[in-house]
C-alpha atoms as a PDB file:
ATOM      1  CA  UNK A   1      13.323-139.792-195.516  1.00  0.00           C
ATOM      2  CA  UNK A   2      13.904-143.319-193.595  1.00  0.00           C
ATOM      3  CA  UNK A   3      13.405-146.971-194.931  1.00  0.00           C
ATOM      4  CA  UNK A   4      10.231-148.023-193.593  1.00  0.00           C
ATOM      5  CA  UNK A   5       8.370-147.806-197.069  1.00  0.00           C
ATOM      6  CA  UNK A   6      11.313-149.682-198.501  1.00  0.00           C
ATOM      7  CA  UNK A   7       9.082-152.630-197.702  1.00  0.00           C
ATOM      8  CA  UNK A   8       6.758-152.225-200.489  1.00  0.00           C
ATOM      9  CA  UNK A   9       9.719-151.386-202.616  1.00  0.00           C
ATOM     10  CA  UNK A  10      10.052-155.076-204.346  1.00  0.00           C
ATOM     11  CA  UNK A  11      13.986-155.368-205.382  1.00  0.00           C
ATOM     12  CA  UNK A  12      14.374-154.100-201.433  1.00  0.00           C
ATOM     13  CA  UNK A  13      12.729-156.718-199.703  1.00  0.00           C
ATOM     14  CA  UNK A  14      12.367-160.906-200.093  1.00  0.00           C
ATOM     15  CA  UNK A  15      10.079-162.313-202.187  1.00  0.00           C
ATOM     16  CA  UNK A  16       7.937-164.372-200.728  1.00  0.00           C
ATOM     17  CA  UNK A  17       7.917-167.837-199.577  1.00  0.00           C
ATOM     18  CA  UNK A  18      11.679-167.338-200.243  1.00  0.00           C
ATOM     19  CA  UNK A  19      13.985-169.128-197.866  1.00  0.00           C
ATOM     20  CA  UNK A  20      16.222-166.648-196.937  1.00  0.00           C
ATOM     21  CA  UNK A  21      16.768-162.984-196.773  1.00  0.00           C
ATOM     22  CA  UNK A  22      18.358-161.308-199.516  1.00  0.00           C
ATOM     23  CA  UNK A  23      20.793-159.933-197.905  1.00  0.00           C
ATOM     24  CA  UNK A  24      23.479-162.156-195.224  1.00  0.00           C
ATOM     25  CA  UNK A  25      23.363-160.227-191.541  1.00  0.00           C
ATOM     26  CA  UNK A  26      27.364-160.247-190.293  1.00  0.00           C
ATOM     27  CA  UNK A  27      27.611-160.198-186.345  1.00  0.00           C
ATOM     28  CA  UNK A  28      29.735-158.035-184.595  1.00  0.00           C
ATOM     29  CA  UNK A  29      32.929-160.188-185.724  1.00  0.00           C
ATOM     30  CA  UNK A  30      31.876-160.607-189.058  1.00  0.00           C
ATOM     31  CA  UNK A  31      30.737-163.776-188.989  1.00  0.00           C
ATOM     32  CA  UNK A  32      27.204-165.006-191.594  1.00  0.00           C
ATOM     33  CA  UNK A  33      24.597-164.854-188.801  1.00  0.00           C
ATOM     34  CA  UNK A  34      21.921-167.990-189.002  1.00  0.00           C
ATOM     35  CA  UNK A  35      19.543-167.610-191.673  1.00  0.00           C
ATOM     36  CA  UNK A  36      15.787-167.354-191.494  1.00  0.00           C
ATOM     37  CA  UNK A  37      14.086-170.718-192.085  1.00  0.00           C
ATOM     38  CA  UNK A  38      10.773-170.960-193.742  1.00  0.00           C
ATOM     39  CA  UNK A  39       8.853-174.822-194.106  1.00  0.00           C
ATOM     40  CA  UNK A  40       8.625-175.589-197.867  1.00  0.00           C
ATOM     41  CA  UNK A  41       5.727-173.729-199.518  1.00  0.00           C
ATOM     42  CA  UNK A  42       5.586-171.147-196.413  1.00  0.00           C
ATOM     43  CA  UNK A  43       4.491-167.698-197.779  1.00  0.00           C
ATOM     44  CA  UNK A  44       5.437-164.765-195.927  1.00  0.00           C
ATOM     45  CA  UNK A  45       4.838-161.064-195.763  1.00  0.00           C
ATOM     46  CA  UNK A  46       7.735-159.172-197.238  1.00  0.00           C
ATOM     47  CA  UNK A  47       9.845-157.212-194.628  1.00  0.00           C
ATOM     48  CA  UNK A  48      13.277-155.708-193.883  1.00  0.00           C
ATOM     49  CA  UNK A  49      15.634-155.977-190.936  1.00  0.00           C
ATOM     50  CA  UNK A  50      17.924-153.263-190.168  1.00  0.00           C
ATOM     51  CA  UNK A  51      20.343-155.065-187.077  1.00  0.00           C
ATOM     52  CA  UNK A  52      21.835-151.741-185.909  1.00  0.00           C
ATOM     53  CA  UNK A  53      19.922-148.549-186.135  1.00  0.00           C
ATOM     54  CA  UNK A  54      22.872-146.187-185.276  1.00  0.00           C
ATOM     55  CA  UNK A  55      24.538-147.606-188.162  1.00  0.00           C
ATOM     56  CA  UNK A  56      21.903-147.366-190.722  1.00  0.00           C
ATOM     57  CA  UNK A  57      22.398-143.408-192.417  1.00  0.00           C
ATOM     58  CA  UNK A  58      18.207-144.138-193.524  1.00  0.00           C
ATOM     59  CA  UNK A  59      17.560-144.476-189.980  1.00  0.00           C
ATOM     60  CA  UNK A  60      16.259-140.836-187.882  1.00  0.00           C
ATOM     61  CA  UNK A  61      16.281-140.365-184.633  1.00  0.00           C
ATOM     62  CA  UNK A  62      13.460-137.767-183.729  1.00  0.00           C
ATOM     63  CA  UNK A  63      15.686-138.267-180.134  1.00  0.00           C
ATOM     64  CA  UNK A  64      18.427-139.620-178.197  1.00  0.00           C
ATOM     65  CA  UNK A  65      19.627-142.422-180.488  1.00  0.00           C
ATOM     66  CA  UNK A  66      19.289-145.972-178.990  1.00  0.00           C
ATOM     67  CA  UNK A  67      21.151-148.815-179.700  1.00  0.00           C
ATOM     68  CA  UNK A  68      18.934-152.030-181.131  1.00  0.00           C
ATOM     69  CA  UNK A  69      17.382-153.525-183.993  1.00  0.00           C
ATOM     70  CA  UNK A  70      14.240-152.419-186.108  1.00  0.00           C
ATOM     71  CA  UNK A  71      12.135-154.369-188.656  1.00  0.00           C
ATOM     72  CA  UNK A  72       8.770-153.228-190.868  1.00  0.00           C
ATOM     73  CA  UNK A  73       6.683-156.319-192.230  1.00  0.00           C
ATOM     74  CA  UNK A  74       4.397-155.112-194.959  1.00  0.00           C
ATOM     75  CA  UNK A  75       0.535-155.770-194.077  1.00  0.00           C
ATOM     76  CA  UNK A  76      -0.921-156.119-197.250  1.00  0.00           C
ATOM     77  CA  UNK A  77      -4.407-157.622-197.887  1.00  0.00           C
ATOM     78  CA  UNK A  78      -7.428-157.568-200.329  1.00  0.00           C
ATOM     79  CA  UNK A  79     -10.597-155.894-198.398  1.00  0.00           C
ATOM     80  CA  UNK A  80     -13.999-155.993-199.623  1.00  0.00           C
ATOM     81  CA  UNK A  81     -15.892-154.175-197.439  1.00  0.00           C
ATOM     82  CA  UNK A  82     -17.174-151.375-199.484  1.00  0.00           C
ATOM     83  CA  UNK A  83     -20.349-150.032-201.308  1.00  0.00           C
ATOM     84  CA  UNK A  84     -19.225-151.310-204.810  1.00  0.00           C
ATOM     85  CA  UNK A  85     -18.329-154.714-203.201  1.00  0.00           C
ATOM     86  CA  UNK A  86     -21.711-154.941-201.802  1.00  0.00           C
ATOM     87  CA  UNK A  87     -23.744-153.538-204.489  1.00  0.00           C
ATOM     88  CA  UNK A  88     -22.224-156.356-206.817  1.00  0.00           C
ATOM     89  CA  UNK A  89     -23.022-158.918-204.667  1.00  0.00           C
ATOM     90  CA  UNK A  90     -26.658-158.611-204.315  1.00  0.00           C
ATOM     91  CA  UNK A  91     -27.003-158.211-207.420  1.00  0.00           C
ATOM     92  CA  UNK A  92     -24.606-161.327-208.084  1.00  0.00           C
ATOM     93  CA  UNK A  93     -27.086-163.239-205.119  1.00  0.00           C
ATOM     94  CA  UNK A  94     -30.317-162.346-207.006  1.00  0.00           C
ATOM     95  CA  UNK A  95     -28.755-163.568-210.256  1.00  0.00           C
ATOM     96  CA  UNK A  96     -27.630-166.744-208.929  1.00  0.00           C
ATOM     97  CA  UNK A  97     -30.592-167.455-207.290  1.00  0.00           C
ATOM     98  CA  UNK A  98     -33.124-166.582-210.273  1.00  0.00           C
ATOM     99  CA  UNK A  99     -30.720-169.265-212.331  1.00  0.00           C
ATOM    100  CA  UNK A 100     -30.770-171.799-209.557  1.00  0.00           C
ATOM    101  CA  UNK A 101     -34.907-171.155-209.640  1.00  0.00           C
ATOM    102  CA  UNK A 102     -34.851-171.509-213.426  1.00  0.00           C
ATOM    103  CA  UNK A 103     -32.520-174.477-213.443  1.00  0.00           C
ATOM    104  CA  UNK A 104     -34.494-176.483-210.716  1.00  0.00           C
ATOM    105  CA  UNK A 105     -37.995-175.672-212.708  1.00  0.00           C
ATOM    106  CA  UNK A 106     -36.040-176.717-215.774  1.00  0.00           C
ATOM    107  CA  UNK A 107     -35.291-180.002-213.779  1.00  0.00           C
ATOM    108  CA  UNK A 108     -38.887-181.314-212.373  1.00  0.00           C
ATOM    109  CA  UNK A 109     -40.306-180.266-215.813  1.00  0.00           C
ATOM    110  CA  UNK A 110     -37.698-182.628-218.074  1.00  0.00           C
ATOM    111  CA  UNK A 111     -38.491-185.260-214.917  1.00  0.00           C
ATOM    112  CA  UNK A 112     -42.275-185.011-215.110  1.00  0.00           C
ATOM    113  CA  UNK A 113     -41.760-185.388-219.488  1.00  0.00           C
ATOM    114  CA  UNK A 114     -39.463-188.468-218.729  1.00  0.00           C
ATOM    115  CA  UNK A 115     -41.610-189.899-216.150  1.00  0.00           C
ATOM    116  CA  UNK A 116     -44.904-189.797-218.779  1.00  0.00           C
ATOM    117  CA  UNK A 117     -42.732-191.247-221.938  1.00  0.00           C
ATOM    118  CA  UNK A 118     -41.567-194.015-219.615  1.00  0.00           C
ATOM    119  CA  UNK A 119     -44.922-194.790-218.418  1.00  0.00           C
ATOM    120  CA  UNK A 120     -46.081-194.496-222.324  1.00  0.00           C
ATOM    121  CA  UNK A 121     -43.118-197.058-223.119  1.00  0.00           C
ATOM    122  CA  UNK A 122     -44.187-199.488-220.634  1.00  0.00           C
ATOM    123  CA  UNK A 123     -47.755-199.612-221.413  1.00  0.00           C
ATOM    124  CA  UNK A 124     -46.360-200.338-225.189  1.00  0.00           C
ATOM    125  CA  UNK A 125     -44.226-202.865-224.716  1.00  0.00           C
ATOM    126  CA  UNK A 126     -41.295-201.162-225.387  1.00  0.00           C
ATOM    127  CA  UNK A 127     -37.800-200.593-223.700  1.00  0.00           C
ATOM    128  CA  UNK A 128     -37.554-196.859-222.735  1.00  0.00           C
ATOM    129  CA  UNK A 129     -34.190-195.361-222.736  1.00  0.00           C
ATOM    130  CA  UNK A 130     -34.165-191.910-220.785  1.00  0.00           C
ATOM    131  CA  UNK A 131     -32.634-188.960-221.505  1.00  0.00           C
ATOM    132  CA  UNK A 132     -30.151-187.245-219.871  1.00  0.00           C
ATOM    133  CA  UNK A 133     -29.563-183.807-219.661  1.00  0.00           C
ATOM    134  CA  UNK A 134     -26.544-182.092-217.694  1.00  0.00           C
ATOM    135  CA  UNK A 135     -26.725-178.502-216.256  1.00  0.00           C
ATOM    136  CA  UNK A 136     -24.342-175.929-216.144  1.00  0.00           C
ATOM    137  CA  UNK A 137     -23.187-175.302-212.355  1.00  0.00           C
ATOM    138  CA  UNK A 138     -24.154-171.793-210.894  1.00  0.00           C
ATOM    139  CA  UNK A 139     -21.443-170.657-208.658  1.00  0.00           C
ATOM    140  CA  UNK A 140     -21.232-166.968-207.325  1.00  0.00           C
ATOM    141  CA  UNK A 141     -18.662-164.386-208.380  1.00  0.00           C
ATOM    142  CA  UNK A 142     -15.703-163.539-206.195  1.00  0.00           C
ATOM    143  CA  UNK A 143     -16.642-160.352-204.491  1.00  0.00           C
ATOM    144  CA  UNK A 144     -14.687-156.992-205.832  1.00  0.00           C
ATOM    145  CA  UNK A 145     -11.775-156.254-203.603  1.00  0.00           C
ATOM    146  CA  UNK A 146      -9.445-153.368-203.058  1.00  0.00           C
ATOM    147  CA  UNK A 147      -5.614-153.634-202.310  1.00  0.00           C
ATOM    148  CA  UNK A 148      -4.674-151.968-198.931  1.00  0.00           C
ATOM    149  CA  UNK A 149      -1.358-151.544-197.820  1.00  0.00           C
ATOM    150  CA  UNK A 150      -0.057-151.247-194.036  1.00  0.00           C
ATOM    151  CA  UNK A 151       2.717-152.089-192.433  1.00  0.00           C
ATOM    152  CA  UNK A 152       3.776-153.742-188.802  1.00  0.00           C
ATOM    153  CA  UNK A 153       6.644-151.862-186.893  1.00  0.00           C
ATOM    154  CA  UNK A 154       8.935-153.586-184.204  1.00  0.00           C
ATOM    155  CA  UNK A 155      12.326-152.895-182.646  1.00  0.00           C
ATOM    156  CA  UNK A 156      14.463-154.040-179.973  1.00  0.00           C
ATOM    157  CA  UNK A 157      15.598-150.187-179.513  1.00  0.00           C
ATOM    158  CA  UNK A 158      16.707-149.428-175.914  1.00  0.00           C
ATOM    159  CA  UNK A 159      18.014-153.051-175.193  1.00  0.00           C
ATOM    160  CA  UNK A 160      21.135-153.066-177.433  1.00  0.00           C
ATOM    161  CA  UNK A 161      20.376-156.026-179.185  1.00  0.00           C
ATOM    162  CA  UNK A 162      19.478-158.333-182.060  1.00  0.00           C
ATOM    163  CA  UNK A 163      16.323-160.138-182.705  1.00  0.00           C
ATOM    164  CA  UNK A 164      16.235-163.561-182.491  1.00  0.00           C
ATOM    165  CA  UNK A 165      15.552-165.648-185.282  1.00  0.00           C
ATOM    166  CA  UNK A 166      12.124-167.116-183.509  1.00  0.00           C
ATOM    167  CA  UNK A 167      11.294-163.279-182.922  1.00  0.00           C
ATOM    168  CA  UNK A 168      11.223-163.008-186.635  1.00  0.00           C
ATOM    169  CA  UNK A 169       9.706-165.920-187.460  1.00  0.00           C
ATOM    170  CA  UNK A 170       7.212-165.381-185.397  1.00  0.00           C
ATOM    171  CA  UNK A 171       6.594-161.409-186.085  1.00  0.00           C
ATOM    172  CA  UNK A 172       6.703-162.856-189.896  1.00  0.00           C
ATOM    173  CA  UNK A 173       3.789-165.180-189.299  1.00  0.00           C
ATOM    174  CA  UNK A 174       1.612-163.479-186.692  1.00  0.00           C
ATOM    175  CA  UNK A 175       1.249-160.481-189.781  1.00  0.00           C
ATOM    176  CA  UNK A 176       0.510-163.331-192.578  1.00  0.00           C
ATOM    177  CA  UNK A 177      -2.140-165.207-190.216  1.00  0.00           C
ATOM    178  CA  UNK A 178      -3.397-161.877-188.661  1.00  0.00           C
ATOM    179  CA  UNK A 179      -3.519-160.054-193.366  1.00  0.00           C
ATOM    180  CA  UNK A 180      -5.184-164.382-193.706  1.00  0.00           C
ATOM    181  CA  UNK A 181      -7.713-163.879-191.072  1.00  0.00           C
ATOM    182  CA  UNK A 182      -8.174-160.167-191.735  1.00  0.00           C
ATOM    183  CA  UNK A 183      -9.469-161.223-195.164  1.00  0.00           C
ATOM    184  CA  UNK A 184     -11.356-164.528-193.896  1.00  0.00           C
ATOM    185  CA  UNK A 185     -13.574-162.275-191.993  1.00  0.00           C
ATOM    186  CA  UNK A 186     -14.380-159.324-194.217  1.00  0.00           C
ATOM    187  CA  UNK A 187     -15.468-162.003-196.642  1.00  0.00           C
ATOM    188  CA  UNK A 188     -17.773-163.545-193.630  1.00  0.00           C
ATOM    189  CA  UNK A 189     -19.060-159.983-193.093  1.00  0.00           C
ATOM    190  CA  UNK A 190     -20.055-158.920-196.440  1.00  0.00           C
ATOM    191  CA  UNK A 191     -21.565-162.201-196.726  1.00  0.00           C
ATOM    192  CA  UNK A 192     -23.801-161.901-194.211  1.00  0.00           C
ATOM    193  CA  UNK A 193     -25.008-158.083-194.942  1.00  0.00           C
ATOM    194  CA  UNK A 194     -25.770-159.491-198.469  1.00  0.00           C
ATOM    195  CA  UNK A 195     -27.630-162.597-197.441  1.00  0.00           C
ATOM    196  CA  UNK A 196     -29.961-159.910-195.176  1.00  0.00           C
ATOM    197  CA  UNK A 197     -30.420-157.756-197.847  1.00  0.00           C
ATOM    198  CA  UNK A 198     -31.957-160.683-200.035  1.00  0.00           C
ATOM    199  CA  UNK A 199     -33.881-162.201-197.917  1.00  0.00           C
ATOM    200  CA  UNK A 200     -35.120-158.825-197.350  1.00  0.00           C
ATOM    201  CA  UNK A 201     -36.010-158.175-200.986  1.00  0.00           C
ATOM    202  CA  UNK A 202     -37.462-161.660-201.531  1.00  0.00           C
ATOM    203  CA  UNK A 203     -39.734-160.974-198.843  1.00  0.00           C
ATOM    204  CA  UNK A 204     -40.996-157.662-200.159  1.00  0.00           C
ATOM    205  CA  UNK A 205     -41.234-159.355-203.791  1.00  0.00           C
ATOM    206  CA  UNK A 206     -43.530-162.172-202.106  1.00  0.00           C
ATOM    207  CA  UNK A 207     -45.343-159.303-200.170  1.00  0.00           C
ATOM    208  CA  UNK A 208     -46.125-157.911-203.116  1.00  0.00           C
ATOM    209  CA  UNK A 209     -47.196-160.545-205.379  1.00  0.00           C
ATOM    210  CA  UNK A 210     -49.123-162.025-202.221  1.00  0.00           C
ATOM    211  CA  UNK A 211     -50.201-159.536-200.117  1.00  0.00           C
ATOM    212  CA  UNK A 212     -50.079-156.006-200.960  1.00  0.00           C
ATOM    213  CA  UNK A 213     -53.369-156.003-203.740  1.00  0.00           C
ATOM    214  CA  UNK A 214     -55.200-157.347-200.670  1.00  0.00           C
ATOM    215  CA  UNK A 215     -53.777-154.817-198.340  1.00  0.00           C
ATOM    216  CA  UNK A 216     -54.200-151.870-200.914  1.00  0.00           C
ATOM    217  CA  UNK A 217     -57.802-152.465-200.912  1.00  0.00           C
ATOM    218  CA  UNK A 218     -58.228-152.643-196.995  1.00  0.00           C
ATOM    219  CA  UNK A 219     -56.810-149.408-197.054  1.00  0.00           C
ATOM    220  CA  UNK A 220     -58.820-147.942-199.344  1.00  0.00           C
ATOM    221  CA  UNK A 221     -61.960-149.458-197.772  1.00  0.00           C
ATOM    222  CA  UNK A 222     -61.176-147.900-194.053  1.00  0.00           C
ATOM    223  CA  UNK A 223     -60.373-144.559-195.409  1.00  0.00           C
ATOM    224  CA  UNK A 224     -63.653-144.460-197.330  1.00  0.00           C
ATOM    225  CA  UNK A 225     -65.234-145.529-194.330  1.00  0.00           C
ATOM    226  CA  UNK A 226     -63.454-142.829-192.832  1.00  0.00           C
ATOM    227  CA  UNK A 227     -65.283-139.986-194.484  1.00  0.00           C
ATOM    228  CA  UNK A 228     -68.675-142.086-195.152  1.00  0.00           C
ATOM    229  CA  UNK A 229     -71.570-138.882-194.176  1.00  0.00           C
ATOM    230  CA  UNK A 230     -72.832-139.622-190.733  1.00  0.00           C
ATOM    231  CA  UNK A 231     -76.252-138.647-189.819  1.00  0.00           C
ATOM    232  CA  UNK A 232     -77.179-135.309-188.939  1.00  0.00           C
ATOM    233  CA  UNK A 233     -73.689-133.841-190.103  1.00  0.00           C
ATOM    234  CA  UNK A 234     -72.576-132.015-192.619  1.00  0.00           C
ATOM    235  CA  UNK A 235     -70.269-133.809-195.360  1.00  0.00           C
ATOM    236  CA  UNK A 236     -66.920-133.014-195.230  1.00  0.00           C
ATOM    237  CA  UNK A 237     -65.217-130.716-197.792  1.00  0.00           C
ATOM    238  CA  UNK A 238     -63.490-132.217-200.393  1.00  0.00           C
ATOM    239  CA  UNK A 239     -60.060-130.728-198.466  1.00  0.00           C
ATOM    240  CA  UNK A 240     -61.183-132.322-195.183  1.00  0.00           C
ATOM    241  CA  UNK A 241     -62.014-135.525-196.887  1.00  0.00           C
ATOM    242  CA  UNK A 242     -58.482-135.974-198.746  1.00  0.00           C
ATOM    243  CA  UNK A 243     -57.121-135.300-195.625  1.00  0.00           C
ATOM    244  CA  UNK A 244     -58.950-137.326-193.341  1.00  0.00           C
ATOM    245  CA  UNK A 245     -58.435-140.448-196.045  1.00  0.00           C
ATOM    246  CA  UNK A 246     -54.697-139.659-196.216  1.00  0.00           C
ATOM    247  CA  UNK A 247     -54.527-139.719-192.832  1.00  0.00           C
ATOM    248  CA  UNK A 248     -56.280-143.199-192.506  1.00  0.00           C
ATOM    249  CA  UNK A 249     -54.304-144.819-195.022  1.00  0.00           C
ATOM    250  CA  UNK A 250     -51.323-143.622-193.013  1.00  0.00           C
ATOM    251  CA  UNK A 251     -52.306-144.913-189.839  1.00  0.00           C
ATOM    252  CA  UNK A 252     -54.270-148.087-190.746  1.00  0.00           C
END
């Protein structure tokens, strides 16, 4: 029942960046009313108008029927905020940046081999001709995104009139810049919770490699110390002792 999912219906609704409705709107008289005007290469959200409700049969009233104009704009953008999104880009970072590592290693060596032969080429005499060698550029993936539909309701219901041209215009292109800026910072989001995540990873892989053998054997040393025998005291049982070191290890 109604019309207002008409909008994603495709043969209901302009195509966008199309410069003018489908359909001609007739005033009262039955006279062409003006036309919707896009700029060349304007794209717009697709929408219907429906210029009196009371006359459209689609059109229920849960109430008193009012007399006025309605229009749906279809909110449709691509989100990426969600745990497959994110997953892929880590793991899309970390690839990218292992290549960049590889690439730049790749680079300093070939410049360090080209350096020596010139050097070698000089001291002979001879003319030394480098070589060059181009590298592939690394670029990220796009992120995984998800369609999601919505739509933006207005109506002039209650004040027995038509909307203005400029009303729809502007209702048009408030939804497009609101789906455009919408996507702008979902992408700005995800980018940033992925960023964190790698730099949190690449500081527990330096930890590691740096650190943690080092740390690992401080541990071990203060919960020996721990349960070392102390003069005059009986030695703990082997119980007490696992305890006691698991307890250092813990706290240290």
């Amino acid at each position: 029942m109604g019309m207002t999912f008409d909008v994603f219906e495709e043969d209901k609704v302009p195509v966008e960046g199309e410069v003018a409705p489908v359909k001609v709107e007739l005033d009262e008289e039955g006279n062409p009313l003006p036309q919707l005007k896009f700029e060349a290469g304007e794209v717009i959200p697709k929408f219907l108008v429906v210029s009196e409700v009371v006359r459209e049969p689609k059109i229920h009233f849960f109430k008193v029927p009012r007399l006025g104009s309605y229009m749906a704009v279809r909110l449709e953008y691509q989100t990426c905020l969600f745990e497959e999104a994110y997953d892929a880009g880590v793991a899309d970072m970390i690839r990218v940046a292992d290549l960049r590592r590889t690439q730049d290693e790749e680079k300093t060596s070939h410049e360090a081999s080209q350096a020596e032969l010139k050097a070698q080429a000089e001291a002979d005499g001879e003319t030394f001709k480098g070589e060059e060698k181009k590298y592939d550029n690394i670029e990220s993936k796009a992120y995984l995104t998800r369609k999601v539909q919505l739509v933006c309701c207005l109506n002039t219901m209650g004040q027995d009139r038509r909307f203005t041209e400029d009303e729809k215009l502007f209702a048009l292109r408030t939804v497009q810049k609101y789906r455009d800026r919408w996507e702008q910072s979902e992408r700005e989001n995800l980018k940033a919770d992925i960023a964190n995540k790698v730099a949190g990873l690449e500081a527990d892989r330096q930890y590691k490699e740096s650190y943690d053998a080092i740390d690992q054997q401080e541990l071990e040393k203060c919960a020996e110390e721990s349960v070392a025998p102390k003069e005059g005291v009986d030695p703990p049982t082997e119980e007490v002792k696992q305890s006691t070191m698991k307890k250092c290890r813990f706290t240290s």
